[in-house]
N, C-alpha and C. Protein backbone atom coordinates (compact mmCIF):
# COMPACT_ATOMS: atom_id res chain seq x y z
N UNK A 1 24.02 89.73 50.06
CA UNK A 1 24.73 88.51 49.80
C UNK A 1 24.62 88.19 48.30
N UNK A 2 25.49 88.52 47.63
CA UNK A 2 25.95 88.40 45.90
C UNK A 2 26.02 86.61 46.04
N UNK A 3 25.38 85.78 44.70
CA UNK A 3 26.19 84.73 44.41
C UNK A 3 26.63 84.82 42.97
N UNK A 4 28.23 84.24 43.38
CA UNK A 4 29.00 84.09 42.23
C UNK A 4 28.48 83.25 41.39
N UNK A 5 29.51 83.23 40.08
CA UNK A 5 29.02 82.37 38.82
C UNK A 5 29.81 81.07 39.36
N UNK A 6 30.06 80.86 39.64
CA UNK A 6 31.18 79.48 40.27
C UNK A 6 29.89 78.31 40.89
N UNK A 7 29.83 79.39 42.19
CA UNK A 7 28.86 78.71 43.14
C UNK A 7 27.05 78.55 42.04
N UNK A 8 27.20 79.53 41.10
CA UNK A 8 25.65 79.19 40.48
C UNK A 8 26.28 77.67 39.51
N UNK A 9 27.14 77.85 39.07
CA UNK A 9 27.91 76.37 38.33
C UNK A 9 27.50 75.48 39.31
N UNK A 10 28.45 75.38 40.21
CA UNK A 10 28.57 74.06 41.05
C UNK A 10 26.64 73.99 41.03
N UNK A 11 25.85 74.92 42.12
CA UNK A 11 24.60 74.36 42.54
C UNK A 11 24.14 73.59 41.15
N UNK A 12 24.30 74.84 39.77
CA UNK A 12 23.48 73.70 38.43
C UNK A 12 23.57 72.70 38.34
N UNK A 13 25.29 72.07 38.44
CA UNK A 13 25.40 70.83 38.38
C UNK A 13 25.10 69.95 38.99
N UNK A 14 24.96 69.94 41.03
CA UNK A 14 24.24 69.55 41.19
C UNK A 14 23.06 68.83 41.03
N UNK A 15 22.24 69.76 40.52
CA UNK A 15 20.89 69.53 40.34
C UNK A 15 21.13 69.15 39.44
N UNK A 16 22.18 69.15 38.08
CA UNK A 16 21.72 68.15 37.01
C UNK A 16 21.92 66.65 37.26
N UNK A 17 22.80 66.48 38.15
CA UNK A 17 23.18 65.72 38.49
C UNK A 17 22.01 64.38 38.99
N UNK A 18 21.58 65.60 40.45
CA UNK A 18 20.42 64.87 40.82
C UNK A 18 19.53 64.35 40.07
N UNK A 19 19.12 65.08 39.06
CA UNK A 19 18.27 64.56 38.10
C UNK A 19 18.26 63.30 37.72
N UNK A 20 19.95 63.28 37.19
CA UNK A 20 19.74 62.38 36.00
C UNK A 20 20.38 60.88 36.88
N UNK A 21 20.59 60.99 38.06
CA UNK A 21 20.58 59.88 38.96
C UNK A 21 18.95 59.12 39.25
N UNK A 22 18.19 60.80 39.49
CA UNK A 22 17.07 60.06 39.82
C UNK A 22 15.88 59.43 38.40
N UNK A 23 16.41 59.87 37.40
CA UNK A 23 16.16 59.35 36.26
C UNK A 23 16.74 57.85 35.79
N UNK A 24 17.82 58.07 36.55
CA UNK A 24 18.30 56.28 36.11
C UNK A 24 18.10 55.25 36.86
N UNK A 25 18.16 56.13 38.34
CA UNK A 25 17.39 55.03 39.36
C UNK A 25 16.38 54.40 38.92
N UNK A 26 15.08 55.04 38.39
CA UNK A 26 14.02 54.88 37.93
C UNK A 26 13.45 54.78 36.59
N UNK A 27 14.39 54.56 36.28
CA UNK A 27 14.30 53.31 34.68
C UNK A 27 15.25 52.01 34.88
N UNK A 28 14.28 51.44 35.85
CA UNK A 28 15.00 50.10 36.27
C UNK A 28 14.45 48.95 34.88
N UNK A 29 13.53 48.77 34.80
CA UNK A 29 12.82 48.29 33.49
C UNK A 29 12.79 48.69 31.82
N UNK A 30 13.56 49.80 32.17
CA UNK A 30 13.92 50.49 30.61
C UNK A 30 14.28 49.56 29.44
N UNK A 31 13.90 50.09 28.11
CA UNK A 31 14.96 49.15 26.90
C UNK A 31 14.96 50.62 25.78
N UNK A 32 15.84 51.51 26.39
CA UNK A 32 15.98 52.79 26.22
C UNK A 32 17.45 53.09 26.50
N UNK A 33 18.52 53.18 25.74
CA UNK A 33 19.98 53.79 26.15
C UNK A 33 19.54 55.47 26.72
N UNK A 34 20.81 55.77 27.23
CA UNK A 34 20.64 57.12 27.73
C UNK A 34 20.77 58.18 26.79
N UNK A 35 21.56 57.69 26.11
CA UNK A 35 21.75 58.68 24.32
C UNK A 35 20.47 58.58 24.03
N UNK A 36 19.44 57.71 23.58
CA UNK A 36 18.29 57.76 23.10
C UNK A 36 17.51 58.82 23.85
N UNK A 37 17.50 58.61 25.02
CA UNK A 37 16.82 58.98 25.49
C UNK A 37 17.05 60.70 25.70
N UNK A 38 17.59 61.15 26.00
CA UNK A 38 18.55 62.28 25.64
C UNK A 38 18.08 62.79 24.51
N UNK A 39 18.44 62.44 23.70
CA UNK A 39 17.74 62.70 22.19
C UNK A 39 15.90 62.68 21.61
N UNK A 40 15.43 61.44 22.63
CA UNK A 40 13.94 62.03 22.48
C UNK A 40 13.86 63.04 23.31
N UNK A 41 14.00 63.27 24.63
CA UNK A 41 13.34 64.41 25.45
C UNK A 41 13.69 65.76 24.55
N UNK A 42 14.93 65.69 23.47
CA UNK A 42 15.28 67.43 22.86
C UNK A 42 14.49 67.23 21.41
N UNK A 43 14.35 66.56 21.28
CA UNK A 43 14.12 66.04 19.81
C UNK A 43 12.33 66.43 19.86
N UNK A 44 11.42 65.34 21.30
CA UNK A 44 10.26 65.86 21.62
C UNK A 44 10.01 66.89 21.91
N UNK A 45 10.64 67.65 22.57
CA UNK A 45 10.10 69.39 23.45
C UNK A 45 10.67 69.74 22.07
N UNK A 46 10.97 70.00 20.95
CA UNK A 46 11.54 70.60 20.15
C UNK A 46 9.95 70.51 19.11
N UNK A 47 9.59 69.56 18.59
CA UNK A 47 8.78 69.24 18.39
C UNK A 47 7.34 69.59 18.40
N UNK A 48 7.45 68.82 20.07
CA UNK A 48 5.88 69.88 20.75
C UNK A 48 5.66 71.36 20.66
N UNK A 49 6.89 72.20 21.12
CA UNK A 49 6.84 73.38 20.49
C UNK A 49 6.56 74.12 20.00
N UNK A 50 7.31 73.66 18.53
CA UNK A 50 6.41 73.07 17.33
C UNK A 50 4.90 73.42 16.79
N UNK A 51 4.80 72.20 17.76
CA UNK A 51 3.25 72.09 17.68
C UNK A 51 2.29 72.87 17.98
N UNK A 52 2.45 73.27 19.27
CA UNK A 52 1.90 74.19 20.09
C UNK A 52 1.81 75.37 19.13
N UNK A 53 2.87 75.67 19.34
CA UNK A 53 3.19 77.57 18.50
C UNK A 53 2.20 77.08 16.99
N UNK A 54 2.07 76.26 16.43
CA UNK A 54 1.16 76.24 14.80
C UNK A 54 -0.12 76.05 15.40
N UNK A 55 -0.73 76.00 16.50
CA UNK A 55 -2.06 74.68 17.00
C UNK A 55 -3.36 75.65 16.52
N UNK A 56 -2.83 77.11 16.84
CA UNK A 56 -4.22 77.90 15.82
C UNK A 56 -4.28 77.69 14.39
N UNK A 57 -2.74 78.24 14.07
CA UNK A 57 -2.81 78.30 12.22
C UNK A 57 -2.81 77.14 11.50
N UNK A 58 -2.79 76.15 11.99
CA UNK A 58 -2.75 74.27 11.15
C UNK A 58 -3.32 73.40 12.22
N UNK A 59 -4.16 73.54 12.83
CA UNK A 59 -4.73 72.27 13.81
C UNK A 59 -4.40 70.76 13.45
N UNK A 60 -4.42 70.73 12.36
CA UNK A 60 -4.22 68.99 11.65
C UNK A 60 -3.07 68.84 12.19
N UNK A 61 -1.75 69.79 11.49
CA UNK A 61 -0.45 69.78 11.82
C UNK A 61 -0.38 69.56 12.61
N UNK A 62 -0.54 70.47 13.29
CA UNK A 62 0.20 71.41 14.96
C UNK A 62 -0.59 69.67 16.20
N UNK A 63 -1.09 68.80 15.79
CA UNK A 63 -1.88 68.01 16.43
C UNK A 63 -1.43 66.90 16.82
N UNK A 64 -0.64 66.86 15.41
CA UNK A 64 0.26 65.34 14.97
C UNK A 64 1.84 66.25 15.58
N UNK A 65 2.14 67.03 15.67
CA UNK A 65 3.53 67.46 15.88
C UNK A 65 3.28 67.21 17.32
N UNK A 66 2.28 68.13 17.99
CA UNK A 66 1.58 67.63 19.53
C UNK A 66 2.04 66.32 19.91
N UNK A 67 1.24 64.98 19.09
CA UNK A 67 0.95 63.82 19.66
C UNK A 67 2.67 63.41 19.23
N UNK A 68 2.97 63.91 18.24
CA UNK A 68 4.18 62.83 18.24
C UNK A 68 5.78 63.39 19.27
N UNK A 69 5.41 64.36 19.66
CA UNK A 69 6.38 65.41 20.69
C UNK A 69 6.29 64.56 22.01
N UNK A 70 5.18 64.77 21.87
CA UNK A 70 4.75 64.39 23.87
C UNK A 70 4.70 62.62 24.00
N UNK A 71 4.92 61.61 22.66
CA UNK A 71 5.12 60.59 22.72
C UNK A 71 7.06 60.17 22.83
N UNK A 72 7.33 61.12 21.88
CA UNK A 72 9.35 61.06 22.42
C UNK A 72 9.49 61.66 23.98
N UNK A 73 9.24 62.88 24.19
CA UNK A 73 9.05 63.41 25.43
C UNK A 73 9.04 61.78 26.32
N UNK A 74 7.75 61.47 26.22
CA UNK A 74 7.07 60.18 27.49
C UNK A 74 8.52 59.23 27.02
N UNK A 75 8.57 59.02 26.50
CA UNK A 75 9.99 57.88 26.16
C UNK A 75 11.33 58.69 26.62
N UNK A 76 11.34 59.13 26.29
CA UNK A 76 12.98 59.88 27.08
C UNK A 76 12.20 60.00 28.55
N UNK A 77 11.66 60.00 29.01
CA UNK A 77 11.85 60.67 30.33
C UNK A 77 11.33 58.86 30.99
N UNK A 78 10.72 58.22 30.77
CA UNK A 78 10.33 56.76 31.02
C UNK A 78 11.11 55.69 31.07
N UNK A 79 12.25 56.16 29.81
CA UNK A 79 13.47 54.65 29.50
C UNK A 79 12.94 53.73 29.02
N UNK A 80 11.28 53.54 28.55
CA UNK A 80 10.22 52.64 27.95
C UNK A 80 10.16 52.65 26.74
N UNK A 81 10.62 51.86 25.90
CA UNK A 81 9.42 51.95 24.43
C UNK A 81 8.97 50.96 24.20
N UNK A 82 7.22 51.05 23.68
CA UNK A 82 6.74 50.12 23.50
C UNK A 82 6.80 49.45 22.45
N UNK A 83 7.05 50.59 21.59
CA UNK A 83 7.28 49.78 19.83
C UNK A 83 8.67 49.36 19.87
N UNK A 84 9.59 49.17 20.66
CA UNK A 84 10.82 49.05 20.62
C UNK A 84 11.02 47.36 21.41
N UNK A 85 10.81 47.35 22.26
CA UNK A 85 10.10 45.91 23.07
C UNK A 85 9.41 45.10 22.04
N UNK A 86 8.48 45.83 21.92
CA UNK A 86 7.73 44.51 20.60
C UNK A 86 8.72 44.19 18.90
N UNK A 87 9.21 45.19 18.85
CA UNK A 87 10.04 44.53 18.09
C UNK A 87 11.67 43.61 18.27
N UNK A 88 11.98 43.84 19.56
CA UNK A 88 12.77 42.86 20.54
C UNK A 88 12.28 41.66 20.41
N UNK A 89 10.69 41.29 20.69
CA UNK A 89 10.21 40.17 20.85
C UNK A 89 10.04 39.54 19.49
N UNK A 90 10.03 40.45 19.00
CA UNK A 90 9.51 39.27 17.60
C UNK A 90 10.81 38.99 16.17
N UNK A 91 11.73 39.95 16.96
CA UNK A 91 12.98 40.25 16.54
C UNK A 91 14.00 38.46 17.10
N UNK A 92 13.93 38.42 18.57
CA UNK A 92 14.87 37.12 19.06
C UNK A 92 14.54 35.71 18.22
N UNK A 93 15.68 35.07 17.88
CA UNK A 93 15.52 33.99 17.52
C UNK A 93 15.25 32.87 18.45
N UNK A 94 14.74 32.99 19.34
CA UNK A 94 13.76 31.58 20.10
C UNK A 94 12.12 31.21 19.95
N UNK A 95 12.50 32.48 18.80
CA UNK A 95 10.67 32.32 17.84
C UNK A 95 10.67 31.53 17.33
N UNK A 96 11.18 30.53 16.83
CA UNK A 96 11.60 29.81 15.05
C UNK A 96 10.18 29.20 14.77
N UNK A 97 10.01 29.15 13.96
CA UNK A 97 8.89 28.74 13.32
C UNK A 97 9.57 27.48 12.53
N UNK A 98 8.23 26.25 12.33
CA UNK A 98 8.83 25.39 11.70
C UNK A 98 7.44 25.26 10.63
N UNK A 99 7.76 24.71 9.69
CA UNK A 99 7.24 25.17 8.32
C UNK A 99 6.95 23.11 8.02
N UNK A 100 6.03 22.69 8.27
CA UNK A 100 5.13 21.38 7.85
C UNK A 100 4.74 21.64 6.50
N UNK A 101 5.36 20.79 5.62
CA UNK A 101 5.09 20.88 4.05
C UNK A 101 3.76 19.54 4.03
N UNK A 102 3.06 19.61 2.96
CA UNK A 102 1.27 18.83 3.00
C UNK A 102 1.67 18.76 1.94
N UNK A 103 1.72 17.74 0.94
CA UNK A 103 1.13 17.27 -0.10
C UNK A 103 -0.04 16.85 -0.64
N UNK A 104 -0.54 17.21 -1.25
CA UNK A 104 -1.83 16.53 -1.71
C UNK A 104 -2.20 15.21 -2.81
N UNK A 105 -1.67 15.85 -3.84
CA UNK A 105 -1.08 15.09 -5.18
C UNK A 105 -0.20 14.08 -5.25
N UNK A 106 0.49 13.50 -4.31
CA UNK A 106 1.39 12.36 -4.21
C UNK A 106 1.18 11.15 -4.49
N UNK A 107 1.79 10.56 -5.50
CA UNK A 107 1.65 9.13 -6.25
C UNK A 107 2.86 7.92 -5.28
N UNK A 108 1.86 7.71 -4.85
CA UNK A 108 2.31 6.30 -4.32
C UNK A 108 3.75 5.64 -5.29
């Protein structure tokens, strides 16, 4: 029983399919677009890589390419960022600050 390239198409898609349903199902809490996210998971495994393949010949390097791979990685695949949220929060204008001026020196 041969399978065609058709039927290996259709099943891939499928499954990409499935994926990326069950990826969106489950970034119900996200503050992550899907482009972003997309872009860390290739951007991270590209990265880690990277990292990995240098981790004998540059440990320092290959460490920080590591930590900062597998931190896009965790964000593309999560729909989470944390530095991205905190700057949401401190970003909205229902912060306002109000600014009380004190004199000291004031002549009657």
């Amino acid at each position: 029983m041969s399978v065609t390239t058709k039927e290996t198409n259709m099943l891939l898609n499928y499954a990409l399919e499935k994926i990326k349903n069950k990826l969106n199902d489950d970034c119900i809490d996200g503050n992550v677009s899907t482009s972003e996210r997309i872009l860390s998971v290739v951007a991270g495994g590209l990265i880690l890589g990277i990292g990995v393949k240098q981790l004998i010949k540059r440990p320092m390097t290959a460490l920080t390419g590591v930590t900062l791979g597998g931190a896009l990685v965790y964000r593309g695949i999560t729909g989470h960022c944390s530095i991205k949220s905190t700057i949401d929060k401190l970003s909205k204008d229902d912060n306002e600050v109000t600014v009380i001026e004190h004199r000291y020196f004031v002549k009657p």
